[in-house]
C-alpha atoms as a PDB file:
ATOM      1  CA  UNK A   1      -9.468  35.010  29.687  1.00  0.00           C
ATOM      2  CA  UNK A   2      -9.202  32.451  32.186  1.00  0.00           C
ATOM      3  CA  UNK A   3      -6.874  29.314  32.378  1.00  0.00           C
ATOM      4  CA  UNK A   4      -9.229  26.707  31.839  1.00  0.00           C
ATOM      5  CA  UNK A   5     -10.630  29.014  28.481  1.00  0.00           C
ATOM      6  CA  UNK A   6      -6.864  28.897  27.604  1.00  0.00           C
ATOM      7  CA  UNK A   7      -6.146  25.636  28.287  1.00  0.00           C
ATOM      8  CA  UNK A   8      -9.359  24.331  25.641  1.00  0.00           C
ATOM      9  CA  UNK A   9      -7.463  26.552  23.099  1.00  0.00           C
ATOM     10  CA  UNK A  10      -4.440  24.398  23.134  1.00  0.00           C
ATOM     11  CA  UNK A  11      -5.362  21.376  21.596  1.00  0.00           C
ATOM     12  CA  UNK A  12      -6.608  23.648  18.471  1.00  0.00           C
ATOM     13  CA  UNK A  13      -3.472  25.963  18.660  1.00  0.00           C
ATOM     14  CA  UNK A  14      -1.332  22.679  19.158  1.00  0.00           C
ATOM     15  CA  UNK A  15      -2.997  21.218  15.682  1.00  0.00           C
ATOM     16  CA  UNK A  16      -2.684  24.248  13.926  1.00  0.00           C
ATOM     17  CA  UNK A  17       0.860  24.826  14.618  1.00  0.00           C
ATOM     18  CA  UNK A  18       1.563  21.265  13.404  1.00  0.00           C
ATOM     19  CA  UNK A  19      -0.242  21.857  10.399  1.00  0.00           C
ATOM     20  CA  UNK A  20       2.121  24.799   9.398  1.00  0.00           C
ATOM     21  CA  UNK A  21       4.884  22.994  10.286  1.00  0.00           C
ATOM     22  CA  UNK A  22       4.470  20.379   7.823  1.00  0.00           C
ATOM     23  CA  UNK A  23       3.450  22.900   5.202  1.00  0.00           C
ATOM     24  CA  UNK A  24       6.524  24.662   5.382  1.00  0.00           C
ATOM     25  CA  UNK A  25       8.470  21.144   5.495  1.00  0.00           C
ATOM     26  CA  UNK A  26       6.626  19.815   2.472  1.00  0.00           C
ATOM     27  CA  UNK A  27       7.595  22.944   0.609  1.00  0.00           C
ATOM     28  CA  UNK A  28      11.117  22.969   1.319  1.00  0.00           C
ATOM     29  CA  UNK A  29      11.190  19.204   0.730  1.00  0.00           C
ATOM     30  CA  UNK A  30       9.848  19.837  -2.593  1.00  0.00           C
ATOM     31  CA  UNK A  31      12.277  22.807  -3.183  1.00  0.00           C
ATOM     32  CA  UNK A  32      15.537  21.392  -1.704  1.00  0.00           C
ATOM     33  CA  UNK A  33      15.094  17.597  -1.011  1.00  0.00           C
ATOM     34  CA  UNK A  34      16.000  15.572   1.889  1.00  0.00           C
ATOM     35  CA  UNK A  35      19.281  15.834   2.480  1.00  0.00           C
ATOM     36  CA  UNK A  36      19.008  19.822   2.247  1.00  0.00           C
ATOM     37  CA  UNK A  37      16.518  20.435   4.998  1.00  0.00           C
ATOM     38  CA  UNK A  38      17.045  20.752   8.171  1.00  0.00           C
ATOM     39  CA  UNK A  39      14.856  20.937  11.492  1.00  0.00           C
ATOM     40  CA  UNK A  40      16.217  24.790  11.982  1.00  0.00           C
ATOM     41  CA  UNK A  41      15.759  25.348   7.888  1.00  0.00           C
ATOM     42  CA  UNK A  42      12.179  24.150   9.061  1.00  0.00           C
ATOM     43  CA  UNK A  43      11.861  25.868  12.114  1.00  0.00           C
ATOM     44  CA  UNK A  44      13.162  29.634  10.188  1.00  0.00           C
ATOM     45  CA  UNK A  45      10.807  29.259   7.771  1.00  0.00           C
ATOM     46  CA  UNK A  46       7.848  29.053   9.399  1.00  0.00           C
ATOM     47  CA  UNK A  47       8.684  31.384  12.019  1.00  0.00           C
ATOM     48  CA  UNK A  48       9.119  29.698  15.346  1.00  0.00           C
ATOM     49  CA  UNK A  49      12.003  28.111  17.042  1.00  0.00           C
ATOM     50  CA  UNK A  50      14.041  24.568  16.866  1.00  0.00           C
ATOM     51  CA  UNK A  51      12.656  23.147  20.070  1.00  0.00           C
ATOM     52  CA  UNK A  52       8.850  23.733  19.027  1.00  0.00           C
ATOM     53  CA  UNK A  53       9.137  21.734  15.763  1.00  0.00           C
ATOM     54  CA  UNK A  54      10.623  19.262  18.552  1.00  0.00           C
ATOM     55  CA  UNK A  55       7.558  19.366  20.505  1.00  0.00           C
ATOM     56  CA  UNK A  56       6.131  17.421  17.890  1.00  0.00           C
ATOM     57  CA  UNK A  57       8.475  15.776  15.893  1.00  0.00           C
ATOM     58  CA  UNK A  58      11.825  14.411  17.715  1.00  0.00           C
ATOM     59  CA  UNK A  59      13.535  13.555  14.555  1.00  0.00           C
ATOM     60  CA  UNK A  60      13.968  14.957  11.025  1.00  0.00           C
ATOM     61  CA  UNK A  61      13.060  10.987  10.241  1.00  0.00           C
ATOM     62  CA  UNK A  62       9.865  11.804  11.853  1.00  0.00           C
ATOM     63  CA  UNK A  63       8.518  15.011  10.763  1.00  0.00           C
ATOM     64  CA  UNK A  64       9.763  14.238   7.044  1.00  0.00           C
ATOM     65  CA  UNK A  65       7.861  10.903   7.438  1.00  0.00           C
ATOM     66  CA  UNK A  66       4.458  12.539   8.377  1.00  0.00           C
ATOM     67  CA  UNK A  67       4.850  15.025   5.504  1.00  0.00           C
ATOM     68  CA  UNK A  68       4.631  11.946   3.133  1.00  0.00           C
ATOM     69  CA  UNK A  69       2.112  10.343   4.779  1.00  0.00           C
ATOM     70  CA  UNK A  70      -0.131  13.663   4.846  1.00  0.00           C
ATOM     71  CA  UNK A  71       0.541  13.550   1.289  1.00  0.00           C
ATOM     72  CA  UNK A  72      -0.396   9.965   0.561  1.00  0.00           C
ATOM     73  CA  UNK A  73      -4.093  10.775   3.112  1.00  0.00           C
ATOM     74  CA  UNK A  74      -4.658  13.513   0.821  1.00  0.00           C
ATOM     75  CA  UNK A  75      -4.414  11.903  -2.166  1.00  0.00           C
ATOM     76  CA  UNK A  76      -6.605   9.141  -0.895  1.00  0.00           C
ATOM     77  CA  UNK A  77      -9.203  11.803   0.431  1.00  0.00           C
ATOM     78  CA  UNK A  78      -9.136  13.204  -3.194  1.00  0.00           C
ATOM     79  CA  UNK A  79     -10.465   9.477  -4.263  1.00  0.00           C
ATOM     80  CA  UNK A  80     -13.055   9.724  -1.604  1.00  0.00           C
ATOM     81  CA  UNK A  81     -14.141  12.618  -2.530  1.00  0.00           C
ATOM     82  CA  UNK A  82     -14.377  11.764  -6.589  1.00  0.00           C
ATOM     83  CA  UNK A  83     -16.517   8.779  -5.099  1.00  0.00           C
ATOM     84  CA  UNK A  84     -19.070  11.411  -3.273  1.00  0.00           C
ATOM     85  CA  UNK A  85     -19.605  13.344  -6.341  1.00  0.00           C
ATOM     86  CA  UNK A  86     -19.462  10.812  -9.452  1.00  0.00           C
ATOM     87  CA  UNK A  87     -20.369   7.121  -8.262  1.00  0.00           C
ATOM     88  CA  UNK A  88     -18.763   5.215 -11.568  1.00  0.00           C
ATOM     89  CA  UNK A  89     -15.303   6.819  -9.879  1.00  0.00           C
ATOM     90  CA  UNK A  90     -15.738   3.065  -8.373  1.00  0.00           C
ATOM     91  CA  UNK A  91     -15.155   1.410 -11.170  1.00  0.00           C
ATOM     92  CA  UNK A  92     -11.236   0.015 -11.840  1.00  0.00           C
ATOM     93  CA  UNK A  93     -10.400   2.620 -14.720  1.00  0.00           C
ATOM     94  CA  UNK A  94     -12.160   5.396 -13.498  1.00  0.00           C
ATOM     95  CA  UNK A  95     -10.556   4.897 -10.138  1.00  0.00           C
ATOM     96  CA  UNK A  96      -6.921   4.138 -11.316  1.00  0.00           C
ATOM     97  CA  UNK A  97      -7.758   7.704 -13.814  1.00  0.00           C
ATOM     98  CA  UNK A  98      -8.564   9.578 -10.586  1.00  0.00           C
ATOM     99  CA  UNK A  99      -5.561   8.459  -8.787  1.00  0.00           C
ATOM    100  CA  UNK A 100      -3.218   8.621 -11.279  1.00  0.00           C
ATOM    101  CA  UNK A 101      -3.650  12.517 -11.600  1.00  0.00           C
ATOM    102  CA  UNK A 102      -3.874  12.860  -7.939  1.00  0.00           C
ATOM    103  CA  UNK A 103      -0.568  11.951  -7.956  1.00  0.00           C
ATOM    104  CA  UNK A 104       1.080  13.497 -10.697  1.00  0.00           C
ATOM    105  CA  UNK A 105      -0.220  16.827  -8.939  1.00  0.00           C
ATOM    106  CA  UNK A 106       1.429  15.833  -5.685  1.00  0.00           C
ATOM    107  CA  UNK A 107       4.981  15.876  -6.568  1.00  0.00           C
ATOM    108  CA  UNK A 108       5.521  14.528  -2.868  1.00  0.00           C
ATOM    109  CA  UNK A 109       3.221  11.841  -2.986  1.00  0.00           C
ATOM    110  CA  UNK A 110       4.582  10.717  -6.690  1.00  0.00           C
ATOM    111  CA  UNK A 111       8.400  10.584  -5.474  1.00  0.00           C
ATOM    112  CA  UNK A 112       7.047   8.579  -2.597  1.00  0.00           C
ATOM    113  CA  UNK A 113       5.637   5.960  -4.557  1.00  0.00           C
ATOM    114  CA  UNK A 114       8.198   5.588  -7.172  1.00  0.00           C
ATOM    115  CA  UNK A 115      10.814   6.221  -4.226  1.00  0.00           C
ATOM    116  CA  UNK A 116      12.593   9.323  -5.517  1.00  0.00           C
ATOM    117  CA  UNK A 117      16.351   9.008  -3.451  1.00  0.00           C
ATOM    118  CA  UNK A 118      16.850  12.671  -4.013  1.00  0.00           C
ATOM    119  CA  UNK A 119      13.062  13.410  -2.144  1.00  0.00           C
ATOM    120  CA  UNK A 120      12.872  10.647   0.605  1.00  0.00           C
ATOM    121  CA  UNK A 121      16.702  10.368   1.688  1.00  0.00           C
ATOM    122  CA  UNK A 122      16.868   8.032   4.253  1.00  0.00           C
ATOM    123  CA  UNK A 123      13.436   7.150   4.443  1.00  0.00           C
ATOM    124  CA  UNK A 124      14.064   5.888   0.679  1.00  0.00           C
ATOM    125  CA  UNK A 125      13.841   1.863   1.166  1.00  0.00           C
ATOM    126  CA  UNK A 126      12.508   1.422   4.748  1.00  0.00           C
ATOM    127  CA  UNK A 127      11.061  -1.407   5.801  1.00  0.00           C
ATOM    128  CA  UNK A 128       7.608  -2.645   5.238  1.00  0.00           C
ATOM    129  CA  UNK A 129       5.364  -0.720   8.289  1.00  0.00           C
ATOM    130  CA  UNK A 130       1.840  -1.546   9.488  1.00  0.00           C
ATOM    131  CA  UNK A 131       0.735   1.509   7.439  1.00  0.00           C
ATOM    132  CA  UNK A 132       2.087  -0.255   4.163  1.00  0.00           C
ATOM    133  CA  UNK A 133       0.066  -3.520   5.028  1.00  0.00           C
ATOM    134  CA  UNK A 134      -3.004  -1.426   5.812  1.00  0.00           C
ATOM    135  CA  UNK A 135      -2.852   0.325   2.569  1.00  0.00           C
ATOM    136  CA  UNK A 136      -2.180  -3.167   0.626  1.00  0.00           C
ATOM    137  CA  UNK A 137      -5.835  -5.005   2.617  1.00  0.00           C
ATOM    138  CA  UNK A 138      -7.398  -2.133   1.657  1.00  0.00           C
ATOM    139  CA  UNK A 139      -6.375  -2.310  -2.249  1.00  0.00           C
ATOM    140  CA  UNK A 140      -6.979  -6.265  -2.206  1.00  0.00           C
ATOM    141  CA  UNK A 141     -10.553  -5.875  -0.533  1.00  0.00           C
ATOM    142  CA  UNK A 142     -11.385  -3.043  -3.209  1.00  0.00           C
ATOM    143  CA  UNK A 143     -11.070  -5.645  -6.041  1.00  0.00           C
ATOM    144  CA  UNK A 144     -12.677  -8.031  -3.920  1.00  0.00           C
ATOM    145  CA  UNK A 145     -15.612  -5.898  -4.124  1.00  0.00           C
ATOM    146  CA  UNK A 146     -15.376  -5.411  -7.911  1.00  0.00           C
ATOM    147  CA  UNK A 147     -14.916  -9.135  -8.465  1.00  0.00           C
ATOM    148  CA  UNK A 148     -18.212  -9.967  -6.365  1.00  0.00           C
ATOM    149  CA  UNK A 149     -19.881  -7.314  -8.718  1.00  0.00           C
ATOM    150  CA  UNK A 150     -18.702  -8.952 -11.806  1.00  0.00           C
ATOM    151  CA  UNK A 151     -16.591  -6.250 -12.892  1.00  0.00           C
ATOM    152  CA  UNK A 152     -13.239  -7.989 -12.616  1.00  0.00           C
ATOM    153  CA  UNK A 153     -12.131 -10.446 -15.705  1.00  0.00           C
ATOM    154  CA  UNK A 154     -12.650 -14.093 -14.573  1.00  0.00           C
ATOM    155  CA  UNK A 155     -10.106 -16.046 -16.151  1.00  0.00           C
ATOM    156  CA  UNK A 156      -7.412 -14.445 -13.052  1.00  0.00           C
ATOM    157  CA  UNK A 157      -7.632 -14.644  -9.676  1.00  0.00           C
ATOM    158  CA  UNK A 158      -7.948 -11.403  -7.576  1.00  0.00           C
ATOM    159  CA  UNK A 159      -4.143 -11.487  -6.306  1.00  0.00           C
ATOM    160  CA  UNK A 160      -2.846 -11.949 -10.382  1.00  0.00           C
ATOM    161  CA  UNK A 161      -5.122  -8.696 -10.911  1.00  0.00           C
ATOM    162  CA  UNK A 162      -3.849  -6.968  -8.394  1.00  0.00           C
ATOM    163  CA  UNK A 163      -0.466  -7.355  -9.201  1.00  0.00           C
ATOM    164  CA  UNK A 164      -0.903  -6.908 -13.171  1.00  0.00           C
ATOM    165  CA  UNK A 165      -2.769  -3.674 -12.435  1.00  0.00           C
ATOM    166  CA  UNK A 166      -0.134  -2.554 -10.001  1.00  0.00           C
ATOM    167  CA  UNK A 167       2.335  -2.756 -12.406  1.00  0.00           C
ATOM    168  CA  UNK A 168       0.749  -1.350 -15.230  1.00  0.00           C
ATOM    169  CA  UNK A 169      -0.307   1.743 -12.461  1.00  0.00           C
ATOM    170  CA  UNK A 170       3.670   2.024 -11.760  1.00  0.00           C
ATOM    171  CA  UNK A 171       4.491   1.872 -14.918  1.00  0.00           C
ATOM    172  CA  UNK A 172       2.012   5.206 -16.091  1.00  0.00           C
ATOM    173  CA  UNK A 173       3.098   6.916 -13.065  1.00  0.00           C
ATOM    174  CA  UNK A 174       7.179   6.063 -14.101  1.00  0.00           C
ATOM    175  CA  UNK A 175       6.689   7.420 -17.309  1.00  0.00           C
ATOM    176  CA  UNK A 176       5.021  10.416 -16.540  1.00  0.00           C
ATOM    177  CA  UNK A 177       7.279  13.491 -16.654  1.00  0.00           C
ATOM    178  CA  UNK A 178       7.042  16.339 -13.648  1.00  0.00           C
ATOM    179  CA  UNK A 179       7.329  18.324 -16.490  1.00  0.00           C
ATOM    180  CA  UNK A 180       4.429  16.966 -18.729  1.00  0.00           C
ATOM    181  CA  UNK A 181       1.677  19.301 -20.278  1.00  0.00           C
ATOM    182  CA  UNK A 182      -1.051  16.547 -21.193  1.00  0.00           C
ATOM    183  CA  UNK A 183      -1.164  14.774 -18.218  1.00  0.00           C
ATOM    184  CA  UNK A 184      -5.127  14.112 -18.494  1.00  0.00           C
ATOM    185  CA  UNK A 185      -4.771  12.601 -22.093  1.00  0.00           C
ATOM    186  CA  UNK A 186      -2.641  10.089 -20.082  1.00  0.00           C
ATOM    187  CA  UNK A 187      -4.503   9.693 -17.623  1.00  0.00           C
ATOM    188  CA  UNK A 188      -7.047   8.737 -20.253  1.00  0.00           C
ATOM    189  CA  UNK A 189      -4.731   6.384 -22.230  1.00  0.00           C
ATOM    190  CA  UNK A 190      -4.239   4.486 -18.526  1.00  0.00           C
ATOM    191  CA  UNK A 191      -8.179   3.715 -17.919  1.00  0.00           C
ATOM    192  CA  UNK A 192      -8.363   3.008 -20.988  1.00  0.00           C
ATOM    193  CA  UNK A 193      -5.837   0.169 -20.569  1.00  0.00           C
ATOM    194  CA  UNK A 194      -7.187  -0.774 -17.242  1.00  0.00           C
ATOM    195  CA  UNK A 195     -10.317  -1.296 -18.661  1.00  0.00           C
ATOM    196  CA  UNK A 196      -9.831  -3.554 -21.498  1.00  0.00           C
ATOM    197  CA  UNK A 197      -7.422  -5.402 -19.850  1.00  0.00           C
ATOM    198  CA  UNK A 198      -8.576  -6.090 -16.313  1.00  0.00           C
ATOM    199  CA  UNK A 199     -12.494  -5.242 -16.877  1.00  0.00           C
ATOM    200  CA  UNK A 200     -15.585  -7.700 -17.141  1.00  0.00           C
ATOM    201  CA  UNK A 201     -16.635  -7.216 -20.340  1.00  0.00           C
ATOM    202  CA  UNK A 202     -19.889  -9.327 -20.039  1.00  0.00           C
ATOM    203  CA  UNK A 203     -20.082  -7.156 -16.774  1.00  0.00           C
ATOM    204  CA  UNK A 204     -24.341  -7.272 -15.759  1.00  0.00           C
ATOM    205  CA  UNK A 205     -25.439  -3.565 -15.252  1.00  0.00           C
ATOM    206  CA  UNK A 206     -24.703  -2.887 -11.164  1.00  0.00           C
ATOM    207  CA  UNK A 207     -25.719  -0.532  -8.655  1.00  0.00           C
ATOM    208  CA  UNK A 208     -22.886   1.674  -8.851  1.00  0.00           C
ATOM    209  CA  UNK A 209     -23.931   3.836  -5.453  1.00  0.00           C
ATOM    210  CA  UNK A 210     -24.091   0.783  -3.655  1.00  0.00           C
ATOM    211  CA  UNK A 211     -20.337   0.154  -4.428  1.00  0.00           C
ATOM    212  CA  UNK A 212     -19.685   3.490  -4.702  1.00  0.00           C
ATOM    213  CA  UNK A 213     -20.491   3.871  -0.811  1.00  0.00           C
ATOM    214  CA  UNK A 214     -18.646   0.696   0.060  1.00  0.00           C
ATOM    215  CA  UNK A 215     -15.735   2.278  -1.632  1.00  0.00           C
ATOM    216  CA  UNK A 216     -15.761   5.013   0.026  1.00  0.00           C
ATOM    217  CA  UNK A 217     -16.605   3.298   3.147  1.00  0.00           C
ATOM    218  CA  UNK A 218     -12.701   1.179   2.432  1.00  0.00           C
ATOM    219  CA  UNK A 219     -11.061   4.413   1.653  1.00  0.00           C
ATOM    220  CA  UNK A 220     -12.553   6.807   4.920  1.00  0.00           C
ATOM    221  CA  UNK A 221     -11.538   3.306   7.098  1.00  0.00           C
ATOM    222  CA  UNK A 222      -8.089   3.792   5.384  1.00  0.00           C
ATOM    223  CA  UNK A 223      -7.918   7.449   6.292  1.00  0.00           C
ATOM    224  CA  UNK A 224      -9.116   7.192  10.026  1.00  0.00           C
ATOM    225  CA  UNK A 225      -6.995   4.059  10.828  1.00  0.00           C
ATOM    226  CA  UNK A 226      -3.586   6.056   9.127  1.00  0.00           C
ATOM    227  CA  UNK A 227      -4.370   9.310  11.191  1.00  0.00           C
ATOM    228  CA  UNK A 228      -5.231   7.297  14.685  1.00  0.00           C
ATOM    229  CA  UNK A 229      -1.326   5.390  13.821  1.00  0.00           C
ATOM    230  CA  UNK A 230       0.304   8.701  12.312  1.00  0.00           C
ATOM    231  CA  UNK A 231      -0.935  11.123  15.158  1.00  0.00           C
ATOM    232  CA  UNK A 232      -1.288  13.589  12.417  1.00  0.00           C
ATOM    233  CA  UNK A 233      -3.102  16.961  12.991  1.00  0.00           C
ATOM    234  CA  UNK A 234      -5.594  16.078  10.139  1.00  0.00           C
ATOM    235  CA  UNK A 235      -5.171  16.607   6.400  1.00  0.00           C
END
């Protein structure tokens, strides 16, 4: 094989090797917890030495962040993908439903949002990041686009909404045990609590593949803009 054959192999090899480096992290974070993993606990488990996991990462800080923030893209893809195959995913309770589970099957993702000490370690209270105000304009333009449908109750603006549904979101997710068996009648309970109390009642009938797509077309923004600032091999 020659060297320029090997050198368009890289970039792939490069991404692949990445890729298994934060599966192995995210399992041992999920096994052990921060402050039990290490970059060689890391580096033995998936086969290869210290300094490659380097090559990519230069700080625990760093590769444990980009675990998280594969998990959060993933969950967020799993929305995206909801949207493709069942339009009325768009609307508030069936979206917050969706979510909801997508979390409470990413044990990851669900101690990074309710910022589990024992998961995140150090990276537990961090300070606000581009990433965090990217994901926040995306959630505020989402029920901008509800409200302009008619699907949002009138009688609160769009920032009381958001807040009220945050905190009712939280507060689902908080009480959800990693150990629960009936997740999905939960998850049921939750839209159904989004819907009467943040939903349009008097809602006209809409075009629910129109917003649907311009969902979708929030959340793949979302996703592109987080890999381009994360550097992440994909998800």
């Amino acid at each position: 094989m020659s060297i320029k054959a090997v050198r368009l192999h890289e970039p792939q090899q490069r991404a692949d090797r990445a890729a298994r480096i934060l599966d192995v992290a995210a399992e041992l974070l999920s096994r052990h917890g921060y402050r039990r993993v290490t970059m060689d606990d890391v580096a033995d488990e998936a086969g290869i030495g210290k300094g490659t996991v380097y090559l990519h990462w230069k700080t625990r800080e760093q590769l444990f962040g980009a675990v998280f923030a594969r998990e959060m893209l993933r969950g967020i893809d799993e929305l995206r993908q909801a949207l493709e195959r069942e339009p009325s995913t768009c609307l508030l309770h069936n979206f917050a439903r969706v979510y909801f589970l997508a979390i409470v099957d990413r044990p990851l993702l669900r101690g990074l949002l309710l910022g589990d000490l024992h998961l995140l370690g150090k990276l537990t209270g961090s300070p606000a990041t581009d990433r965090d105000a990217r994901h926040a304009a995306m959630a505020h333009d989402y029920l901008v686009l509800l409200a302009e449908h008619g699907l949002l109750r009138t009688d609160l603006s769009v920032d009381e909404i958001g807040y009220a549904y945050q905190a009712t979101f939280e507060g689902f997710l908080r009480a959800e045990s990693s150990t629960a068996t009936d997740s999905s009648k939960h998850a049921d309970l939750l839209a159904r609590t989004v819907e009467h109390a943040f939903g349009n009642e008097a809602a006209a009938d809409v075009q629910l593949d129109d917003l649907a797509a311009a969902t979708a077309t929030l959340l793949s923004g979302l996703i592109d803009a987080d890999l381009a600032a994360s550097g992440l091999p994909g998800i």
